[in-house]
N, C-alpha and C. Protein backbone atom coordinates (compact mmCIF):
# COMPACT_ATOMS: atom_id res chain seq x y z
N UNK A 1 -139.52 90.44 50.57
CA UNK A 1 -139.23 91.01 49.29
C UNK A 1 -139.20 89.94 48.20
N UNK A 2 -138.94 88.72 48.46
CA UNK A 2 -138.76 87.41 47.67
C UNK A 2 -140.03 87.50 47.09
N UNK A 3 -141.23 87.16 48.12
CA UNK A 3 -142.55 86.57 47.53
C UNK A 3 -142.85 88.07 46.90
N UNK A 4 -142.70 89.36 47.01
CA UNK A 4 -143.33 90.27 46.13
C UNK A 4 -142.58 89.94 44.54
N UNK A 5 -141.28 89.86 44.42
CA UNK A 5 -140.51 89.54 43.54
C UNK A 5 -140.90 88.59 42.99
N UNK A 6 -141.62 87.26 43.58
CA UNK A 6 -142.15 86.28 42.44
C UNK A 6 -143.17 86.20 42.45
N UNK A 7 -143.71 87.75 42.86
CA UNK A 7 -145.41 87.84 42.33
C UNK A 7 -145.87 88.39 41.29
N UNK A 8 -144.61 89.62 41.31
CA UNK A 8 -144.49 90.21 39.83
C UNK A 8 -143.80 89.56 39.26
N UNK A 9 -143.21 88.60 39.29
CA UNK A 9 -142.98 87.75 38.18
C UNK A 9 -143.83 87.12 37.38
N UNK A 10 -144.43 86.59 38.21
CA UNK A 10 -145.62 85.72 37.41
C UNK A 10 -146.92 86.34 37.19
N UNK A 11 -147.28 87.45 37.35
CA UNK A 11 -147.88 88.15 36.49
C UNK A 11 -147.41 88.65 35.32
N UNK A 12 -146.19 89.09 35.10
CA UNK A 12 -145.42 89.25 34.06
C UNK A 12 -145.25 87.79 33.05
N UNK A 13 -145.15 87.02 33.73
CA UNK A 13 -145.41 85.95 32.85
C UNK A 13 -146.13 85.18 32.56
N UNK A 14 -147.70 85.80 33.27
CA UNK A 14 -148.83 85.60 33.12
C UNK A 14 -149.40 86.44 31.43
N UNK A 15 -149.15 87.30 31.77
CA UNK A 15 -149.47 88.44 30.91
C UNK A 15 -148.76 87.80 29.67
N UNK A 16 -147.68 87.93 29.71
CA UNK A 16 -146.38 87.41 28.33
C UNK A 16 -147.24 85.89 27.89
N UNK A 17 -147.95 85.32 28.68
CA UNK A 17 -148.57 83.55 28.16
C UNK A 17 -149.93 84.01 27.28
N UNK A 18 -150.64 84.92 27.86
CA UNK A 18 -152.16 85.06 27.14
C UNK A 18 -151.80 86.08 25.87
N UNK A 19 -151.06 86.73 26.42
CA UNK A 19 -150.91 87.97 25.13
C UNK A 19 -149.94 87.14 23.52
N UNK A 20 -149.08 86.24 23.81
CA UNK A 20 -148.65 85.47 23.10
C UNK A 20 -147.60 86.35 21.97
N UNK A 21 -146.97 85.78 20.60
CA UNK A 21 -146.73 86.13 19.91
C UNK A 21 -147.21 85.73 18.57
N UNK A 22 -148.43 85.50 18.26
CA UNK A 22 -148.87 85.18 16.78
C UNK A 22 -150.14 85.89 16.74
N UNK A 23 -149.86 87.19 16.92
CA UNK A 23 -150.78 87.99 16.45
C UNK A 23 -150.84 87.98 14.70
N UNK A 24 -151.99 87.75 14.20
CA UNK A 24 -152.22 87.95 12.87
C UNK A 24 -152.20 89.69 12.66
N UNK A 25 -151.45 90.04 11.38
CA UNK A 25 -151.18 91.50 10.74
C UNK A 25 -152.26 91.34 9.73
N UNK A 26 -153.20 92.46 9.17
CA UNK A 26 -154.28 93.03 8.79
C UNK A 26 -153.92 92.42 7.26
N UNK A 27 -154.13 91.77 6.45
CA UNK A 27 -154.59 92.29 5.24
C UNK A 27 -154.69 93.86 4.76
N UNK A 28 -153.72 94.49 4.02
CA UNK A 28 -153.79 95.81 4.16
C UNK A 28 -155.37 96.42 3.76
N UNK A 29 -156.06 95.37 2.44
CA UNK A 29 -157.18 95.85 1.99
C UNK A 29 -158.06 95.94 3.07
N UNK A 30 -158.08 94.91 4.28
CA UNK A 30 -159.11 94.89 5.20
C UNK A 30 -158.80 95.72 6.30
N UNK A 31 -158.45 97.03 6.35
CA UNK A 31 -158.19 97.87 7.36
C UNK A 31 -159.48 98.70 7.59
N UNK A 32 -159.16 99.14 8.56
CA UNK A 32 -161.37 99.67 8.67
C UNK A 32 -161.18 101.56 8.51
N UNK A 33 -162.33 102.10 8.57
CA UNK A 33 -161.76 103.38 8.89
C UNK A 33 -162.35 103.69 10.37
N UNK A 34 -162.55 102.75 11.41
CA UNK A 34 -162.71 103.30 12.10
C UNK A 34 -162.02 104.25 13.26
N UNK A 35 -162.56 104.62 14.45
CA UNK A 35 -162.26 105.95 15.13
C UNK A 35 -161.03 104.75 16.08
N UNK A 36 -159.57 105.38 16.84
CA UNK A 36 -159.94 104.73 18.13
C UNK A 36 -160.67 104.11 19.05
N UNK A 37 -161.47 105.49 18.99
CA UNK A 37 -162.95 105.02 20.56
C UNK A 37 -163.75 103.90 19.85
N UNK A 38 -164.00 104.26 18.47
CA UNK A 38 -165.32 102.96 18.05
C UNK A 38 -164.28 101.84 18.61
N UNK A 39 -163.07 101.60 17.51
CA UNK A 39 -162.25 100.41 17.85
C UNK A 39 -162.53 99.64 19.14
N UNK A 40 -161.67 100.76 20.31
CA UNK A 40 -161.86 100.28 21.68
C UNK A 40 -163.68 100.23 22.25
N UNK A 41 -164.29 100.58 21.91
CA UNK A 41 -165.78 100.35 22.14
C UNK A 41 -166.16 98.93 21.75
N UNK A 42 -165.99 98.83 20.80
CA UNK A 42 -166.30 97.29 20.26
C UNK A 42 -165.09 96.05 21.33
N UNK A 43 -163.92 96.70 21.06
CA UNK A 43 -163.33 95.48 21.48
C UNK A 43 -163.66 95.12 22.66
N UNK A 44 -163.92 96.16 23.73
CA UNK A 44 -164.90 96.28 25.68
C UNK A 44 -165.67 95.60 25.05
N UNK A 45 -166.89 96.11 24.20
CA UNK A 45 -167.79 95.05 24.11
C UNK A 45 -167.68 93.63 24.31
N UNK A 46 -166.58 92.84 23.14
CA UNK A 46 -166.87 91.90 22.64
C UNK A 46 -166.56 91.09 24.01
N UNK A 47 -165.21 91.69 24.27
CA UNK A 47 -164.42 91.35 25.98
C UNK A 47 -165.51 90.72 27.26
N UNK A 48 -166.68 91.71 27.20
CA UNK A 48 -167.79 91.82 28.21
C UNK A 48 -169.08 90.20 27.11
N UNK A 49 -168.82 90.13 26.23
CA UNK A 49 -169.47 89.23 25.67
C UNK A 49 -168.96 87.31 25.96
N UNK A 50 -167.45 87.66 25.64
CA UNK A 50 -167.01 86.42 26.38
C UNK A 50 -166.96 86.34 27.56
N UNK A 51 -166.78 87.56 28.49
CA UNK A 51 -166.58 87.03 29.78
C UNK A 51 -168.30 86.75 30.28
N UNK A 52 -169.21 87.01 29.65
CA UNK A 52 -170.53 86.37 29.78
C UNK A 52 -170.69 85.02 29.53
N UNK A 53 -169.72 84.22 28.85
CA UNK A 53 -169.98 83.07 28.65
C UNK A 53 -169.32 82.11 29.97
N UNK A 54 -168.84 82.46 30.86
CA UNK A 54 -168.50 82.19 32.24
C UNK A 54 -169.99 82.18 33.25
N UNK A 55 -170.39 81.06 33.33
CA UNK A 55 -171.61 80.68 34.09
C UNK A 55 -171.97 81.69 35.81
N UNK A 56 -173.19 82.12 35.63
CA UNK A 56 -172.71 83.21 36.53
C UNK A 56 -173.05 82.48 38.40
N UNK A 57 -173.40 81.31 38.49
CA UNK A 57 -172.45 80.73 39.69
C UNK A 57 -171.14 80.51 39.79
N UNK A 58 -170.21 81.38 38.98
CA UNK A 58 -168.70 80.80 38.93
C UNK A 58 -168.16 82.31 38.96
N UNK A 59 -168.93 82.97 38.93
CA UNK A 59 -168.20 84.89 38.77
C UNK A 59 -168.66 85.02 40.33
N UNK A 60 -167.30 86.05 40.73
CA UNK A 60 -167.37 86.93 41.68
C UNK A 60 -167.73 88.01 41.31
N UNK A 61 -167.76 88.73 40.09
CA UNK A 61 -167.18 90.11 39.75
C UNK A 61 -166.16 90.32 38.19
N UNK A 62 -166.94 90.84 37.30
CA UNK A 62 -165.82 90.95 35.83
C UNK A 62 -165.76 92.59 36.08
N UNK A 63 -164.06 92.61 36.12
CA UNK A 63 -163.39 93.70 36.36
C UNK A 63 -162.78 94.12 35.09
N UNK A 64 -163.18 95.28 34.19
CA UNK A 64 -162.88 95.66 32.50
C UNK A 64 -161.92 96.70 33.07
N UNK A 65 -160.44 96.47 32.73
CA UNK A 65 -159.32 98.07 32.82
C UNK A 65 -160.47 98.80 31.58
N UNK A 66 -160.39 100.28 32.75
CA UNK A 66 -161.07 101.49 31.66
C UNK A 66 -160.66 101.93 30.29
N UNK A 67 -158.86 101.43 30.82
CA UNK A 67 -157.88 101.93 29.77
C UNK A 67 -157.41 101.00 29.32
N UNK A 68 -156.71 101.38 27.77
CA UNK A 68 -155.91 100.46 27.44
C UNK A 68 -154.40 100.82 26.81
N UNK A 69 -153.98 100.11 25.66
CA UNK A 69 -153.08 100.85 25.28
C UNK A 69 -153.09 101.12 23.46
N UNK A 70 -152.18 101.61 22.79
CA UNK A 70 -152.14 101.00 21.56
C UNK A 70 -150.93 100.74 21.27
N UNK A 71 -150.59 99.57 19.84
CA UNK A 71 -149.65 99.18 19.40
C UNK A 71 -150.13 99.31 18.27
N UNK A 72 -148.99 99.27 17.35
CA UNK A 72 -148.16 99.60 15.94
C UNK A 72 -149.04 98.05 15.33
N UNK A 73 -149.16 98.59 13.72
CA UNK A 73 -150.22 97.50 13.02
C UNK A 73 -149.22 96.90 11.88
N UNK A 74 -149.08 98.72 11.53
CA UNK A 74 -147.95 98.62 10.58
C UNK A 74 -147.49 100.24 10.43
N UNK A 75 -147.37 100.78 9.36
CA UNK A 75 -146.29 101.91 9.45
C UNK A 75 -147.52 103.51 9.63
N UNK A 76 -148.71 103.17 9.76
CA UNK A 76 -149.71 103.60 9.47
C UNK A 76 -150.75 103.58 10.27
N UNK A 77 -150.62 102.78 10.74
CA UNK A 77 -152.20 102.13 11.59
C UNK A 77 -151.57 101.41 13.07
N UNK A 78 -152.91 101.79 13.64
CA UNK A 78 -152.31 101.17 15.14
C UNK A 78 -153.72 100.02 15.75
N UNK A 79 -153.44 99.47 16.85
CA UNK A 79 -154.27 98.89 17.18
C UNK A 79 -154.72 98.99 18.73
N UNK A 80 -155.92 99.23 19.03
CA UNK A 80 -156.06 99.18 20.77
C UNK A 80 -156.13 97.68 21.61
N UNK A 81 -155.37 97.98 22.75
CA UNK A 81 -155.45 96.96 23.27
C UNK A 81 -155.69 96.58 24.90
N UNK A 82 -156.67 95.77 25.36
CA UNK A 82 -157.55 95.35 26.76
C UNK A 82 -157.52 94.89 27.07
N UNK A 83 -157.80 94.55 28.49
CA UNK A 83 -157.95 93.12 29.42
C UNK A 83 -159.06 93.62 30.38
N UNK A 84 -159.75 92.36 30.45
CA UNK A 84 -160.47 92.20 31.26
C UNK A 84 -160.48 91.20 32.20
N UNK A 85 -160.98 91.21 33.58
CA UNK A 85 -160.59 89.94 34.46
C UNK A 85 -162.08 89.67 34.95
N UNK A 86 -161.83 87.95 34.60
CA UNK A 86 -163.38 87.34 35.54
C UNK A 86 -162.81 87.03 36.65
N UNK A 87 -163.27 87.35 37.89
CA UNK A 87 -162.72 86.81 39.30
C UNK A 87 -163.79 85.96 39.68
N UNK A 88 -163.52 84.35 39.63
CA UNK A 88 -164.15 83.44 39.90
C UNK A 88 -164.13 83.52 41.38
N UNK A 89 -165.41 82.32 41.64
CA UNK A 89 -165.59 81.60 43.29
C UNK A 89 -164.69 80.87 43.26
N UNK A 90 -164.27 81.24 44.78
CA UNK A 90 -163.20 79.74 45.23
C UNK A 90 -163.28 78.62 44.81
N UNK A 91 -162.62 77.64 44.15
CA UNK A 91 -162.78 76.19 44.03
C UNK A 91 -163.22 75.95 42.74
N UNK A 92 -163.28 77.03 41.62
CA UNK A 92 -163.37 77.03 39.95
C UNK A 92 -162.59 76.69 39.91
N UNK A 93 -162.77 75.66 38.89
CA UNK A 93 -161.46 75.06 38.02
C UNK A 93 -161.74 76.51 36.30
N UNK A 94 -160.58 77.14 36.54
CA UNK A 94 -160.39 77.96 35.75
C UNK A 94 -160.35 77.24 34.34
N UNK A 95 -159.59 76.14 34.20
CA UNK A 95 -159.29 75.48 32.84
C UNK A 95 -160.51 75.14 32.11
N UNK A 96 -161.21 73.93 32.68
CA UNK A 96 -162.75 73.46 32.73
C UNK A 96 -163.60 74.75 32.07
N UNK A 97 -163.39 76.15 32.90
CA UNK A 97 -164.19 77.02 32.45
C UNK A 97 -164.19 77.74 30.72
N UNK A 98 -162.48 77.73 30.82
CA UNK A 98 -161.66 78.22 29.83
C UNK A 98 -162.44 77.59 28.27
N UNK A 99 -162.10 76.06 28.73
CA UNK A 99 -162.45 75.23 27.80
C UNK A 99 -163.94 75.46 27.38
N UNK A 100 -164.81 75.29 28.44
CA UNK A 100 -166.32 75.46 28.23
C UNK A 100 -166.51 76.94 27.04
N UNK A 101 -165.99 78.21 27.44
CA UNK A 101 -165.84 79.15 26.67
C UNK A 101 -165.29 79.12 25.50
N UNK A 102 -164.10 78.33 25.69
CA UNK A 102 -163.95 78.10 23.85
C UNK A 102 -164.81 77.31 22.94
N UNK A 103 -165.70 76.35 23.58
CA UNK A 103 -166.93 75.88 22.37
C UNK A 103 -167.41 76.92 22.34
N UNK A 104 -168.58 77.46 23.15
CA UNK A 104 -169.04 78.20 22.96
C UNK A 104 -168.90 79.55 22.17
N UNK A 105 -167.72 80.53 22.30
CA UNK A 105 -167.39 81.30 21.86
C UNK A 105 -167.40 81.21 20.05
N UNK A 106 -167.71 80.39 19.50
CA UNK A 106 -167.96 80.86 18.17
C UNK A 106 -169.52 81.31 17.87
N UNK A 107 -170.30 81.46 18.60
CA UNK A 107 -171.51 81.64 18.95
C UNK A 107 -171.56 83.01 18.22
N UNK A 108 -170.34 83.91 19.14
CA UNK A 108 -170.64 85.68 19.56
C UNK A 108 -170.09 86.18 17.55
N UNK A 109 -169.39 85.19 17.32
CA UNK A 109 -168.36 85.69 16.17
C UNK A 109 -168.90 85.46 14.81
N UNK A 110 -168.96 86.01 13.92
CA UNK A 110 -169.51 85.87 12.38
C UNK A 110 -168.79 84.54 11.82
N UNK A 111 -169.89 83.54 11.41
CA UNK A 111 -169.18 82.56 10.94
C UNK A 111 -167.92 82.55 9.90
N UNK A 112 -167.30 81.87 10.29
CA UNK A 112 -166.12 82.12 9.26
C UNK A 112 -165.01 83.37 9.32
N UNK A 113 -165.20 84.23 9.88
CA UNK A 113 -164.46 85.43 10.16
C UNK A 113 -163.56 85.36 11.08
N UNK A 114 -163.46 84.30 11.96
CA UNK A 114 -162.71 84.07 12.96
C UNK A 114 -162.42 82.59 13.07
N UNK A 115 -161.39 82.66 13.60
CA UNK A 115 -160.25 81.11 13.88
C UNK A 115 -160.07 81.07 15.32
N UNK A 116 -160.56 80.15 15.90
CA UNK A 116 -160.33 79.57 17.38
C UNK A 116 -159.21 78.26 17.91
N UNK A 117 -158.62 79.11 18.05
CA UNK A 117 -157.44 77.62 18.65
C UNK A 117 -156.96 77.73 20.09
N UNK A 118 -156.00 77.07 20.27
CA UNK A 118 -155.91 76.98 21.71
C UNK A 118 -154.32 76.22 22.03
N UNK A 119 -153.87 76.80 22.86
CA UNK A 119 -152.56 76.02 23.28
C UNK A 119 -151.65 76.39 25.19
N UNK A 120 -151.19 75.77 25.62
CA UNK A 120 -150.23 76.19 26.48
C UNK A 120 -149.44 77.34 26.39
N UNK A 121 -149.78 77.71 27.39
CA UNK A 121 -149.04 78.82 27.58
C UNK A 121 -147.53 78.79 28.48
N UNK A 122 -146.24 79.49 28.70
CA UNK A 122 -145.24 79.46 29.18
C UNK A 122 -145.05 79.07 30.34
N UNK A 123 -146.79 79.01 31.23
CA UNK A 123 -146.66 78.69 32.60
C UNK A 123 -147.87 77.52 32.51
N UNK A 124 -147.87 76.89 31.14
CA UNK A 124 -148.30 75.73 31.36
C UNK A 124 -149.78 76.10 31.59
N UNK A 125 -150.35 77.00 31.57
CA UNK A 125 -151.96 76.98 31.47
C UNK A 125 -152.66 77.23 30.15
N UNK A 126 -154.04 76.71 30.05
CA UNK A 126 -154.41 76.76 28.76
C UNK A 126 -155.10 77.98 28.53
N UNK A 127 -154.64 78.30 27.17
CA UNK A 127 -155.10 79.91 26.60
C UNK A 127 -156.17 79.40 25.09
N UNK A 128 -157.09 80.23 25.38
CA UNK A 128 -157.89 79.84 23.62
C UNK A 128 -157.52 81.30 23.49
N UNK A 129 -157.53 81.38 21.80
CA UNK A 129 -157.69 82.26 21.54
C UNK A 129 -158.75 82.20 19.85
N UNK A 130 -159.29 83.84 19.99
CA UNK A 130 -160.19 83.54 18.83
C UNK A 130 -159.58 84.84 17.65
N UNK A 131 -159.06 84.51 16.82
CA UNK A 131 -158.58 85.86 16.10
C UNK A 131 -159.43 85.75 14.51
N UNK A 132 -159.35 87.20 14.22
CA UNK A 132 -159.81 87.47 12.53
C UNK A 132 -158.66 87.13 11.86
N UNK A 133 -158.29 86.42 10.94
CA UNK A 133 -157.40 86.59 9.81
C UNK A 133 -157.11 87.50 9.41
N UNK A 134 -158.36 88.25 8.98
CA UNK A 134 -158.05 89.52 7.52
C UNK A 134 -158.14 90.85 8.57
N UNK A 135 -158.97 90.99 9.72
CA UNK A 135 -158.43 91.99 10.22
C UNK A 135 -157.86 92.37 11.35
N UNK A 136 -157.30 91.17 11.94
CA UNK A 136 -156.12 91.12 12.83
C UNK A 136 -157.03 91.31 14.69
N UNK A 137 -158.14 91.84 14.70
CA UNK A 137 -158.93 91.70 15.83
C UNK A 137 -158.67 90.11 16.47
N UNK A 138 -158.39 90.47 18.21
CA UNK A 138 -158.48 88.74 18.13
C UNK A 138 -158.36 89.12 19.92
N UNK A 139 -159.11 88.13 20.36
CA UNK A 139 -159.00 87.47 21.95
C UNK A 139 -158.49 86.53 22.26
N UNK A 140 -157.76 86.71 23.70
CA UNK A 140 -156.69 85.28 24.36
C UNK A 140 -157.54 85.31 25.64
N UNK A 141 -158.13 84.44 26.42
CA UNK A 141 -158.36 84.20 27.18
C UNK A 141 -158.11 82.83 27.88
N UNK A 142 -157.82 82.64 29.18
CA UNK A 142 -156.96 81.72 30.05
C UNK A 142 -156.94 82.21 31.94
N UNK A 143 -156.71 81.16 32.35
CA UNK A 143 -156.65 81.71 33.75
C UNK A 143 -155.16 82.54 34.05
N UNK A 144 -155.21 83.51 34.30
CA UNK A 144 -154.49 84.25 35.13
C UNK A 144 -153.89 84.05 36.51
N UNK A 145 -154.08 84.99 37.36
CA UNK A 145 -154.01 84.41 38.57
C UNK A 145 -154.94 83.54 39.22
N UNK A 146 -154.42 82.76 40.02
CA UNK A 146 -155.59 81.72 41.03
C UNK A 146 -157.11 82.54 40.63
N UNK A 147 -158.11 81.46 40.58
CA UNK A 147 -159.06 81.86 40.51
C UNK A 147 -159.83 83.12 39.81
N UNK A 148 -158.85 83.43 38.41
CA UNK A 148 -159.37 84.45 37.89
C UNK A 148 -159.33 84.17 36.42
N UNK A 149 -160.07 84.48 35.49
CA UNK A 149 -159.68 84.41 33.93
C UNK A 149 -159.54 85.67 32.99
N UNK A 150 -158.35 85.49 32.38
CA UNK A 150 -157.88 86.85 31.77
C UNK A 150 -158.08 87.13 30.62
N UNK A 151 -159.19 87.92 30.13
CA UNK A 151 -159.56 88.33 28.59
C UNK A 151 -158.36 89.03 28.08
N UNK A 152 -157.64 89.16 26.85
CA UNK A 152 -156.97 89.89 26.74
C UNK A 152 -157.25 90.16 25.21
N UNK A 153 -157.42 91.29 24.77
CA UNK A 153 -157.97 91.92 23.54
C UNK A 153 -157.22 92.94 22.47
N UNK A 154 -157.44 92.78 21.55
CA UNK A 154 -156.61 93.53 20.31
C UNK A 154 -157.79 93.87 19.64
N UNK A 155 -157.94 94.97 19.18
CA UNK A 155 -158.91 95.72 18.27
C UNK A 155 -158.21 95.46 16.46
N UNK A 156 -159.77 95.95 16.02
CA UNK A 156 -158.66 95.82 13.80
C UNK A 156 -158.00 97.12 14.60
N UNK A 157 -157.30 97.11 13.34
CA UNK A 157 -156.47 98.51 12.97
C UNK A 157 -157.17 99.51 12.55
N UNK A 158 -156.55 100.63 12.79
CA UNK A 158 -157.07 102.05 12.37
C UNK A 158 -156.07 103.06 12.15
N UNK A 159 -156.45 103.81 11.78
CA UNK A 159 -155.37 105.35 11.47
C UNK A 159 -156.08 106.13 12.69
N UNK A 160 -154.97 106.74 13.42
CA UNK A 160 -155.10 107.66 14.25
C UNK A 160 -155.28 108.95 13.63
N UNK A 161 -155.87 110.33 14.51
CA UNK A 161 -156.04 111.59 13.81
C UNK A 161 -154.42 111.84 14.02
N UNK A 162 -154.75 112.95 13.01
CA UNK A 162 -153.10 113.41 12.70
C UNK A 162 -152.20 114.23 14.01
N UNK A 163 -151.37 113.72 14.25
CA UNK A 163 -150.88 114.89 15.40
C UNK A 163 -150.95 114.08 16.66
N UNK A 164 -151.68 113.27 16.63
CA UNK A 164 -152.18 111.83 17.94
C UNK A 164 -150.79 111.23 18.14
N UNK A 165 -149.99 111.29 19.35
CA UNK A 165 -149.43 110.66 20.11
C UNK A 165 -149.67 109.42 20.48
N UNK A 166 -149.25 108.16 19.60
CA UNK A 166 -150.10 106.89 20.37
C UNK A 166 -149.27 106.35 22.03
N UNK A 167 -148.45 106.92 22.66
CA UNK A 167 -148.15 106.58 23.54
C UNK A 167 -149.13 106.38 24.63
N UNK A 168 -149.00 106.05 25.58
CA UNK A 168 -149.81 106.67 26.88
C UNK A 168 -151.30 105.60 27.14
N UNK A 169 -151.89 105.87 27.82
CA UNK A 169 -153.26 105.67 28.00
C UNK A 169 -154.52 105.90 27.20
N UNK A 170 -155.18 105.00 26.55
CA UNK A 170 -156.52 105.07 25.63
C UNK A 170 -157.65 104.40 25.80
């Protein structure tokens, strides 16, 4: 019961290191009108775009959750949010890879529209992340568990249809 107990631990504090707390809030002018689904469509996309930048002698398998969730933007607008997992070959150095993806990754992104930085995370592994300023869209990616790297994704903001429950599964 121990080792299950500090397995969900450290996925929990896996999760709590990539997801972070300096999410950038929207510029109210730069809010989009798009749908949910576009939102979450694009953000899978972009998700499936970085985890392409992982050399494909180093992938086992990129595993995209179907679902995601949403969170609060501001009093108005919400945002969707994803993960995706690269499950590397044995004997990747996850970091090495991490790093390689953060040059690269300004490639996929409109110049200037996005800010790439990078820091430690709570369990001491390195996270880049690439976020919009003005409309709060942004990726954390970092190794996760052994041998895996964890996209983790925030869509811009949007207004939900009226009557939409953002709880639950999206």
């Amino acid at each position: 019961m121990r080792t299950r107990r500090g397995t969900i631990l450290a996925v929990a504090l896996t999760a709590l290191a990539l997801t972070g707390c300096a999410e950038n809030e929207p510029a109210p002018e730069e809010t989009t009108m798009m749908t949910w689904e576009e939102a979450k469509a694009a953000t899978q996309a972009r998700e499936l775009e970085i985890a392409a930048l992982v050399p494909d002698d180093d992938v086992v398998n990129i595993d995209q959750n179907a679902k995601g969730g949403l969170f609060t933007c501001d009093e108005t607008q919400h945002r969707w949010k994803g993960i995706t997992t690269v499950r590397l070959v044995p004997g990747a150095d996850a970091e090495a890879l991490t790093k390689d993806m953060e040059e690269q990754v300004a490639t996929l992104f409109p110049e200037g529209d996005f800010e790439v930085s990078n820091r430690r995370g709570i369990t001491d592994k390195y996270v880049a992340t690439v976020e919009s300023p003005t409309t709060g869209e942004g990726y954390l990616f970092g190794e996760g568990q052994p041998e895996t790297i964890v996209i983790d994704s925030y869509s811009v903001c949007f207004t939900l249809p009226a009557g939409t429950y953002p709880g639950g599964d999206f």
